[in-house]
Protein backbone atom coordinates (compact mmCIF):
# COMPACT_ATOMS: atom_id res chain seq x y z
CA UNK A 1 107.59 88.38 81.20
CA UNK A 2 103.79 88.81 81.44
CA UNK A 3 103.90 92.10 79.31
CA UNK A 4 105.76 91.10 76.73
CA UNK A 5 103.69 87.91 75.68
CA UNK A 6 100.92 89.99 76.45
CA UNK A 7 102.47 92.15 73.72
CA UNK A 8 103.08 89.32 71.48
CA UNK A 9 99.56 88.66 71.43
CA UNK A 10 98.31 92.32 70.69
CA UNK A 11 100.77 92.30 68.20
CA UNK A 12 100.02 88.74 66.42
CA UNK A 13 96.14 89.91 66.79
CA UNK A 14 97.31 92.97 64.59
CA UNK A 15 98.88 91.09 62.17
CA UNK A 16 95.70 88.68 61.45
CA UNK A 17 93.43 91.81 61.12
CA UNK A 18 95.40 93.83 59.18
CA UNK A 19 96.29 90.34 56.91
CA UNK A 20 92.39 90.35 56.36
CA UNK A 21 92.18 94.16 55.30
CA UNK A 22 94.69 93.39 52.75
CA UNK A 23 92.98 90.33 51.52
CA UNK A 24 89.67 92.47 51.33
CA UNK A 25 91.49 95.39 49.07
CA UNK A 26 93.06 92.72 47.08
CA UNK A 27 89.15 91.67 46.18
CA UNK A 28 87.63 94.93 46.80
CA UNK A 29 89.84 96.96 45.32
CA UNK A 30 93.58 95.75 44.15
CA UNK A 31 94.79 99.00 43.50
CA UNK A 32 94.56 100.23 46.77
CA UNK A 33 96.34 96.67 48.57
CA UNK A 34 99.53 98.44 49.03
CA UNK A 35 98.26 100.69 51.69
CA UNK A 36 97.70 97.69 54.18
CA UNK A 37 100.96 96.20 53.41
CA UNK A 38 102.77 98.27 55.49
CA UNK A 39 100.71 97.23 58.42
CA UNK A 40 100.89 93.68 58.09
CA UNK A 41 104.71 93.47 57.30
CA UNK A 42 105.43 95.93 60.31
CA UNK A 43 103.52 94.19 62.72
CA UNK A 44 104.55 90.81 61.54
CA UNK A 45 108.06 91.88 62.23
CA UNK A 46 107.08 92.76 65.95
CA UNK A 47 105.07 89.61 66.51
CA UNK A 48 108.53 87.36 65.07
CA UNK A 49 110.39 89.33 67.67
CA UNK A 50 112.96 90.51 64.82
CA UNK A 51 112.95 94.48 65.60
């Protein structure tokens, strides 16, 4: 039970970061926002507990 909220967390902690490199390119450098979407959508997914 321990390892997977411990999971949860890692992957929620993912999600934030990788939510703030996409917010970045999308000031930086909006052409190149797609490449974090991946990221955030696939660890999103795991933090939900949908896959």
């Amino acid at each position: 039970m321990e390892q997977t909220q411990d999971k949860t967390k890692t992957y929620w902690l993912y999600t934030f970061i990788s939510l703030a490199v996409m917010i970045g390119l999308l000031i930086v450098i909006p052409a190149w926002f797609w490449l974090a979407l991946p990221f955030f959508l696939t660890y999103l997914v795991l933090a939900f507990g949908a896959m």
